[in-house]
Protein backbone atom coordinates (compact mmCIF):
# COMPACT_ATOMS: atom_id res chain seq x y z
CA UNK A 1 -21.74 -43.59 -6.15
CA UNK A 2 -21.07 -43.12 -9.66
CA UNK A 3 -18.87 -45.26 -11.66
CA UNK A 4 -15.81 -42.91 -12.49
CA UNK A 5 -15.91 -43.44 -16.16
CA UNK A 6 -19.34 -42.25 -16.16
CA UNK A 7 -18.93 -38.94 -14.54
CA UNK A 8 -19.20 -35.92 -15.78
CA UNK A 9 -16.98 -32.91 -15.32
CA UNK A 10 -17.26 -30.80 -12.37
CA UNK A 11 -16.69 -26.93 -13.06
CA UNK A 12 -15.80 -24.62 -10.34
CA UNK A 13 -15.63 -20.82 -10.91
CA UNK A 14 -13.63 -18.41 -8.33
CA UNK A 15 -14.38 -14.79 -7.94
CA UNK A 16 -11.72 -12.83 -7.07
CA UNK A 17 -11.96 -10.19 -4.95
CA UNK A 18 -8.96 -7.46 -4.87
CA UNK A 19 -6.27 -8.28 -2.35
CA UNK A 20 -7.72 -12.03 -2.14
CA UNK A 21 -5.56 -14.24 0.04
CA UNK A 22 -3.54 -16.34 -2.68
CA UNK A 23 -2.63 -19.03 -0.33
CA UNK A 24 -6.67 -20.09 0.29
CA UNK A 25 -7.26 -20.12 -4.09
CA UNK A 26 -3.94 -22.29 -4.44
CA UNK A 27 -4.94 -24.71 -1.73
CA UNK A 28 -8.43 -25.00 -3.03
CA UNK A 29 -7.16 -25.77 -6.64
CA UNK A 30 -4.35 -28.03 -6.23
CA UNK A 31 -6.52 -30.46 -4.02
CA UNK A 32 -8.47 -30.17 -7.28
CA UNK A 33 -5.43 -30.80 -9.25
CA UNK A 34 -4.48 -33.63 -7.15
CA UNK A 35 -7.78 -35.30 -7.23
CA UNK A 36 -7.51 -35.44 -10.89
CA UNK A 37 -4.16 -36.86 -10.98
CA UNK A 38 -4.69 -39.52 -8.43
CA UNK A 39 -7.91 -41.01 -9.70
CA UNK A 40 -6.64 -40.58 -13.48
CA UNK A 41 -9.51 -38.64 -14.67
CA UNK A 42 -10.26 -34.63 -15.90
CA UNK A 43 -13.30 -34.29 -13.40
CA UNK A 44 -12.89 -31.05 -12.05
CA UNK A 45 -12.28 -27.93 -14.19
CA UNK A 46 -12.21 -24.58 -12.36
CA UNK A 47 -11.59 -20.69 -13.89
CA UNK A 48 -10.53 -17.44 -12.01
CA UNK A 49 -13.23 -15.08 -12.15
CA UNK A 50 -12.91 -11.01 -11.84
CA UNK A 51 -15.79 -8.91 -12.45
CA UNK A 52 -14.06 -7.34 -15.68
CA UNK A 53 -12.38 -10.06 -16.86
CA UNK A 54 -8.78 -8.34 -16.22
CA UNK A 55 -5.98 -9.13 -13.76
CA UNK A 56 -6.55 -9.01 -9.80
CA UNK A 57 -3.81 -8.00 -7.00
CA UNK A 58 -3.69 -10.87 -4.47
CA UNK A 59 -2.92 -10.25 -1.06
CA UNK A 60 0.85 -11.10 -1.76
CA UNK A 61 1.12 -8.36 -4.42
CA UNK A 62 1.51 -11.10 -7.17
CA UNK A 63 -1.33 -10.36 -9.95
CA UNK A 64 -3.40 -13.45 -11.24
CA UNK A 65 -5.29 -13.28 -14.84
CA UNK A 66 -8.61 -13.79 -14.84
CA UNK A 67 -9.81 -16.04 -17.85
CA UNK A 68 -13.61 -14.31 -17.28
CA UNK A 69 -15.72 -11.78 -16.41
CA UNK A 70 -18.97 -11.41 -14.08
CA UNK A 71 -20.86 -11.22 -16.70
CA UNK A 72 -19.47 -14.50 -18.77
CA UNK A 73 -19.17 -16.59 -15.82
CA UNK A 74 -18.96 -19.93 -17.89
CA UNK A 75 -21.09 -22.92 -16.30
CA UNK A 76 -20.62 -23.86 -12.79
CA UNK A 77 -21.20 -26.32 -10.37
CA UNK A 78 -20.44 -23.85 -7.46
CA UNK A 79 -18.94 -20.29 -8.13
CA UNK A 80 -17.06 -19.72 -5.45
CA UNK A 81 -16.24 -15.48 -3.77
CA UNK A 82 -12.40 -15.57 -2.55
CA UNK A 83 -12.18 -12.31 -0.48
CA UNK A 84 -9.42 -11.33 2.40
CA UNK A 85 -8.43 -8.20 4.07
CA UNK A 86 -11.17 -5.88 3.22
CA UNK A 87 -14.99 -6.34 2.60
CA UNK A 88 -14.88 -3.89 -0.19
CA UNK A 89 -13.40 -4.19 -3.63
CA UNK A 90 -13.61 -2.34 -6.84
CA UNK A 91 -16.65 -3.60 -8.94
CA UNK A 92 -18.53 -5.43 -5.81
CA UNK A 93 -21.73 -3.89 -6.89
CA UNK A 94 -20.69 -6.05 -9.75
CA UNK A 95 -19.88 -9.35 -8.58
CA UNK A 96 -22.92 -9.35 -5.96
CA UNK A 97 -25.93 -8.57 -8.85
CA UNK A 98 -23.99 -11.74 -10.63
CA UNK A 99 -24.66 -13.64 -7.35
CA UNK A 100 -27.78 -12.75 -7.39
CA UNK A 101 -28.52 -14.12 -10.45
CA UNK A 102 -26.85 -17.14 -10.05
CA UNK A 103 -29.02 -17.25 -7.05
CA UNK A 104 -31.79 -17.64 -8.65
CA UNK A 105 -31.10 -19.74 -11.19
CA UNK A 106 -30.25 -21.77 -8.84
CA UNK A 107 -26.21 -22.63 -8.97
CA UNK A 108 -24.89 -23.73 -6.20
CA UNK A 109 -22.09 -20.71 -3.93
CA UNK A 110 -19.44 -20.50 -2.20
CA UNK A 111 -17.21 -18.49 -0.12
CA UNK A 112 -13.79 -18.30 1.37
CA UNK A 113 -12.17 -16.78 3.84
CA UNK A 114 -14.11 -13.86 4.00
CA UNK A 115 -16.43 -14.43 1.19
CA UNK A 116 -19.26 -15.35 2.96
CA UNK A 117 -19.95 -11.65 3.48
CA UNK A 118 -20.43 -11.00 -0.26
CA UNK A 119 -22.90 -14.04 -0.60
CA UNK A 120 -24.58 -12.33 2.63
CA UNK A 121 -24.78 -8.95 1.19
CA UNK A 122 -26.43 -10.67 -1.77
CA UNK A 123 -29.32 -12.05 0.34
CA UNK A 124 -27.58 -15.75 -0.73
CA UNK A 125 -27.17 -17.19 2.79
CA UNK A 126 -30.57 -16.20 4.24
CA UNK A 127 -31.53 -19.44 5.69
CA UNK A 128 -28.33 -21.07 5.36
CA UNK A 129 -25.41 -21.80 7.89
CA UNK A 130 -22.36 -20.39 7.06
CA UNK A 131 -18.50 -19.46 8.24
CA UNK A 132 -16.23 -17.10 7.90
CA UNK A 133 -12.53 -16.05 8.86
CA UNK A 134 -12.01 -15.36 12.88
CA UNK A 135 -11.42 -12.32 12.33
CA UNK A 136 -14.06 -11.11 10.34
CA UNK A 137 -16.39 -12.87 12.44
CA UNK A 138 -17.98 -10.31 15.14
CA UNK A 139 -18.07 -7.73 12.33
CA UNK A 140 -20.44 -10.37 10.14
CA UNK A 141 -22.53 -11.38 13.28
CA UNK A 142 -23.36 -7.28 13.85
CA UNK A 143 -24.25 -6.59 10.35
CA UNK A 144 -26.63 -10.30 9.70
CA UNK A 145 -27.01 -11.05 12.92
CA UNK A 146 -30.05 -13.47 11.66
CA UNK A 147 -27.74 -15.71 9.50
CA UNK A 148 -26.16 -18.21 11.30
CA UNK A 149 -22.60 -17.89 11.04
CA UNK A 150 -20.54 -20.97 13.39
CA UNK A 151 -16.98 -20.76 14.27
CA UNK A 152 -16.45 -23.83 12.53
CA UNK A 153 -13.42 -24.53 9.69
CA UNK A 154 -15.79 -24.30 7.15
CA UNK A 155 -19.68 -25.50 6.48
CA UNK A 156 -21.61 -26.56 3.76
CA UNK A 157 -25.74 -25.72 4.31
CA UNK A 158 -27.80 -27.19 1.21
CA UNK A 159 -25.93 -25.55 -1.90
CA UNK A 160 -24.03 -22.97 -0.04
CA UNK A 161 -20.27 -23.75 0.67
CA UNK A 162 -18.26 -21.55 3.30
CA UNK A 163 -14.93 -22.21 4.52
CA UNK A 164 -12.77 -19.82 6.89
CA UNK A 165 -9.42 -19.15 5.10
CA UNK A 166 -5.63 -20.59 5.19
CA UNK A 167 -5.97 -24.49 5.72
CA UNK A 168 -9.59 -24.82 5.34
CA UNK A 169 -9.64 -24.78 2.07
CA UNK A 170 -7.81 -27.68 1.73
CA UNK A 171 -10.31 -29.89 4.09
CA UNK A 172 -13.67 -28.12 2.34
CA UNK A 173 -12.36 -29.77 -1.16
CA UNK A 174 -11.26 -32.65 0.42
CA UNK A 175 -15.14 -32.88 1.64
CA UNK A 176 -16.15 -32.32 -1.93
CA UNK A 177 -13.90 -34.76 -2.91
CA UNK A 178 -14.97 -37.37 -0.32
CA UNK A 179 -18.52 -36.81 -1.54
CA UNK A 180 -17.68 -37.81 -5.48
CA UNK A 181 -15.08 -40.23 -5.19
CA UNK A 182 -15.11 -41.51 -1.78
CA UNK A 183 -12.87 -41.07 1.32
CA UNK A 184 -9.90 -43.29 -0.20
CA UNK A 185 -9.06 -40.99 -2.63
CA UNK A 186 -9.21 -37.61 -0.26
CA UNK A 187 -6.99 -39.48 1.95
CA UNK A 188 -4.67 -39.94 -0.73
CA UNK A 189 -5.11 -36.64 -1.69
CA UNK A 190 -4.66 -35.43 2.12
CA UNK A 191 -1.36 -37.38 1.84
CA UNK A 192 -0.26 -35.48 -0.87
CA UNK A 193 -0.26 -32.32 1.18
CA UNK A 194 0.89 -34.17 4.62
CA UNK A 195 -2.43 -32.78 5.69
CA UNK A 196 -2.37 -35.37 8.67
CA UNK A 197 -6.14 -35.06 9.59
CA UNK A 198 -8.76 -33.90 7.52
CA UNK A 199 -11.10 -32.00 9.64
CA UNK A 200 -15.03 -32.02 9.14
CA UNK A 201 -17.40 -29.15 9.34
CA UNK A 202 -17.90 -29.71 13.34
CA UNK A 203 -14.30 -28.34 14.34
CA UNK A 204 -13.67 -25.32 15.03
CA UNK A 205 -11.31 -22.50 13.72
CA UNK A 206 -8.41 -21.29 15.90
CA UNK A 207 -9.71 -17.83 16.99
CA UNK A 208 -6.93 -14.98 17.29
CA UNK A 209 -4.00 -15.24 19.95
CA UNK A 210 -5.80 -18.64 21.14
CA UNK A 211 -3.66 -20.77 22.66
CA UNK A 212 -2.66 -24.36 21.06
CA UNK A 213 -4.77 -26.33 24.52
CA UNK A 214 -4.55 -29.86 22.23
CA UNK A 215 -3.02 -32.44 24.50
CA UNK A 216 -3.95 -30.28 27.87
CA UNK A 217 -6.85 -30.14 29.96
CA UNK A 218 -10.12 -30.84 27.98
CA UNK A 219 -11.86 -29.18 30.79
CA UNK A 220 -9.44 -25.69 30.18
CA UNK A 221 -10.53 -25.83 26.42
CA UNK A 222 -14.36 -26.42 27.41
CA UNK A 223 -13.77 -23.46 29.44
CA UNK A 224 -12.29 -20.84 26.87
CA UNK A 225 -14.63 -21.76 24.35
CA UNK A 226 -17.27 -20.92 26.49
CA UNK A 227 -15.52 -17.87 27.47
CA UNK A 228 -15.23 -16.96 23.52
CA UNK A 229 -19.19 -17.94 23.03
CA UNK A 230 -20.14 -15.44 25.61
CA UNK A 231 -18.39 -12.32 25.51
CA UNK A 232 -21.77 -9.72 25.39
CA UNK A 233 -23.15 -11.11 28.38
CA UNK A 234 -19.76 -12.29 30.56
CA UNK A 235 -20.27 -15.64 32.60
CA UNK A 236 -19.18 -15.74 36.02
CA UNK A 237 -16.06 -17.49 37.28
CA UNK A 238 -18.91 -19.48 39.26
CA UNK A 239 -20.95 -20.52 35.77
CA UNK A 240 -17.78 -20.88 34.30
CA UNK A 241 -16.27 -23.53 36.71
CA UNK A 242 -19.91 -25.17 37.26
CA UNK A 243 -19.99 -25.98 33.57
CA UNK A 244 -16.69 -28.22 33.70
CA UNK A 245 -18.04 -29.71 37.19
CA UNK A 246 -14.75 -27.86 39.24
CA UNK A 247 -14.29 -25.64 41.78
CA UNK A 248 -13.23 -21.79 40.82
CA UNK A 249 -10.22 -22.31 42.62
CA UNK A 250 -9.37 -25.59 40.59
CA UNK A 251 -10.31 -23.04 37.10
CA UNK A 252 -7.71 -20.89 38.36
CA UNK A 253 -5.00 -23.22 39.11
CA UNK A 254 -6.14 -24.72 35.33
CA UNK A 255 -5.79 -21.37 33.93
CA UNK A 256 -2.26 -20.46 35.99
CA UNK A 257 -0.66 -23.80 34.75
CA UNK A 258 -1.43 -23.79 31.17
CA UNK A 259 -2.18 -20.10 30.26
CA UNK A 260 -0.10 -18.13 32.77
CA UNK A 261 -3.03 -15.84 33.39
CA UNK A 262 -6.20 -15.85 35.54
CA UNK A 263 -9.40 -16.66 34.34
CA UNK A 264 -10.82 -13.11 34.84
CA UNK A 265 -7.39 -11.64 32.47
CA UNK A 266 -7.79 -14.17 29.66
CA UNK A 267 -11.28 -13.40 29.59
CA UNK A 268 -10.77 -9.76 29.66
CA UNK A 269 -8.27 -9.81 26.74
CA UNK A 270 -10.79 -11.87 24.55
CA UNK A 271 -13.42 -9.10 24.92
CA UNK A 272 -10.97 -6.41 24.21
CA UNK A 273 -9.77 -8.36 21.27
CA UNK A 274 -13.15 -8.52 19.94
CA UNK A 275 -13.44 -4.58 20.68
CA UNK A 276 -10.87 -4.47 18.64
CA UNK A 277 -12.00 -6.09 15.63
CA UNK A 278 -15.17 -4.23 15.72
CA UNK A 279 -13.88 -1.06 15.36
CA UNK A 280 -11.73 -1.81 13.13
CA UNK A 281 -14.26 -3.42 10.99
CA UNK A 282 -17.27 -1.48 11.11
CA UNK A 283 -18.18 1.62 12.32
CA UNK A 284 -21.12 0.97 14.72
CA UNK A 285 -20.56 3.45 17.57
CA UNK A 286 -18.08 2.81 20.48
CA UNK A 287 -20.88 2.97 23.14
CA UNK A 288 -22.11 -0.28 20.98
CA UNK A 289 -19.35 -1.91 20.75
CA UNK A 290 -18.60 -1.11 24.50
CA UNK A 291 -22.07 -2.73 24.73
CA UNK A 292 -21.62 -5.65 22.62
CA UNK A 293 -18.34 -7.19 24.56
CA UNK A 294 -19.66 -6.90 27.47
CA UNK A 295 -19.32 -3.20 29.49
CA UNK A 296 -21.66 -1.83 30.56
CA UNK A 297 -19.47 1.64 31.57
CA UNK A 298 -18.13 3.86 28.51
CA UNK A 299 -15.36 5.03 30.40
CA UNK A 300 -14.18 1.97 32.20
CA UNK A 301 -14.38 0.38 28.40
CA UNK A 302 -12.13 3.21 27.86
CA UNK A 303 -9.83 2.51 30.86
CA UNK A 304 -9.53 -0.70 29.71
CA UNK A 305 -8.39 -0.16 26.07
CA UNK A 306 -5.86 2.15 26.98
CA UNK A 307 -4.62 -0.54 28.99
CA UNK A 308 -4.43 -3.03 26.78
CA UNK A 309 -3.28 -1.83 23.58
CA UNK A 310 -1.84 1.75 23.99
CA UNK A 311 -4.38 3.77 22.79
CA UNK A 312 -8.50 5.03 22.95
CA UNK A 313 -11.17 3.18 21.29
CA UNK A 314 -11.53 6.52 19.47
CA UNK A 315 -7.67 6.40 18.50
CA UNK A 316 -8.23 3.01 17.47
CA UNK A 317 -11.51 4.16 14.78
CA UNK A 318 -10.10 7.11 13.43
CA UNK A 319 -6.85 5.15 12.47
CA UNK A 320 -9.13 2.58 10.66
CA UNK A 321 -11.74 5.04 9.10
């Protein structure tokens, strides 16, 4: 590792996208901040990015000034997308031709919360592992379905840095921090934030309505996740309860205890949820998504919908569309 008074400034550029979430571009710079003013150096720099150089709405409603433009991007160590809500934005066709260039010159990108599908529509993750928010996750996995994208907190592949929104921010700079400086100081800097743990790249993102399991039965958790990891082709309660070495009946009683629910319920609302995101998110056709969460009957996809939240899946897409 470097001596500190020998290293040179580390510049990190943010893109923002309209309606970004403010909360993951605060978090990201003040562990920045932070790192600076605990090890008594200026190593990182960072500048807000838009592609025309003038103000963009966050998510909140507050307006941030952007100190460049897409096309004076000044030099960066990573250049990071910060995207929320929406995958479009005015002047994406913008921002993405930047990303390609910066592609292939060779600068290291990033993206956060839902970034990662910018850097995907500019052909910058092909290749690469990557994350994005839960809830623009099924929607990403349709449209690349050859880039790897984990459910992890966030994941950094070679020179492409992804992290999922809120919180992860924090630990994917404390990670970049850890790797210049050493784990000392992104502990202290952890401390700062009373982030009590920082988490690595292997754990995973809380996904939805999904239950807090931590202190239960490591055998229940096993059993959602694998319940979440398999919702186009639906294990059986039998696979299910042979993976965790139990009985179904001892599943159930699991599931009854800690979840109120049966297995076959919980697993029913965490295809329909999925449903759900789909068409909101995309437009691929209902019999597809029907398809792709595991029914194999249009209408009894249908039934089930109506069932859970109120209304058709055709209710549900014209609302969204």
């Amino acid at each position: 590792m470097i001596a500190e008074d020998q290293k040179p400034t580390r510049h990190f550029s943010f893109i923002l996208a309209d309606l970004f979430p403010m909360f993951c571009l605060a978090a990201a710079i003040d562990v920045l901040r932070s790192a600076n003013r605990l090890s008594d150096t200026d190593y990182y720099a960072w500048s807000t990015v838009s592609h025309d150089g003038e103000p963009v709405m966050a998510s909140n409603r507050l307006a941030i000034q952007a100190a460049h433009g897409v096309s004076d991007i000044p030099p960066s160590d990573i250049v990071f997308v910060v995207a929320g809500l929406t995958t479009e934005f005015p002047g994406k066709a913008k921002v993405i031709n930047a990303l390609r260039m910066l592609g292939r010159r060779g600068i290291a990108l990033g993206g956060i919360s839902i970034g990662a599908h910018t850097l995907a529509e500019a052909g910058q993750l092909e290749g690469h592992r990557c994350t994005i928010h839960w809830e623009n996750r099924a929607s990403f996995r349709e449209a690349f379905p050859h880039i790897e994208c984990t459910g992890n907190v966030y994941e950094i592949d070679r020179k492409r840095y992804t992290s999922a929104g809120g919180t992860t921010s924090v630990d994917l700079m404390l990670e970049i921090v850890r790797s210049d400086f050493g784990s000392e100081l992104a502990n202290k800097v952890a401390n700062q934030f009373q982030h009590d743990r920082i988490r690595s790249h292997h754990d995973r993102q809380r996904v939805g309505q999904e239950p807090d399991l931590s202190g239960k039965s490591e055998k229940l958790r096993k059993v959602t996740e694998l319940m979440a990891e398999n919702l186009e082709t639906p294990l059986s309660a039998g696979e299910l309860a042979r993976s965790v070495n139990l009985s179904v009946r001892q599943v159930e009683r699991l599931f009854l205890r800690h979840l109120n629910s049966t297995p076959g319920r919980y697993y029913m609302t965490l295809r329909l949820e999925r449903a759900r995101q789909l068409l909101r998110q995309t437009n691929i056709p209902i019999l597809e998504v029907a398809l792709s969460t595991g029914f194999t009957s249009h209408s009894y996809f249908a039934q089930s919908y109506r069932l859970q939240f109120g209304r058709s899946p055709s209710d549900e897409r014209r609302s969204s569309y």
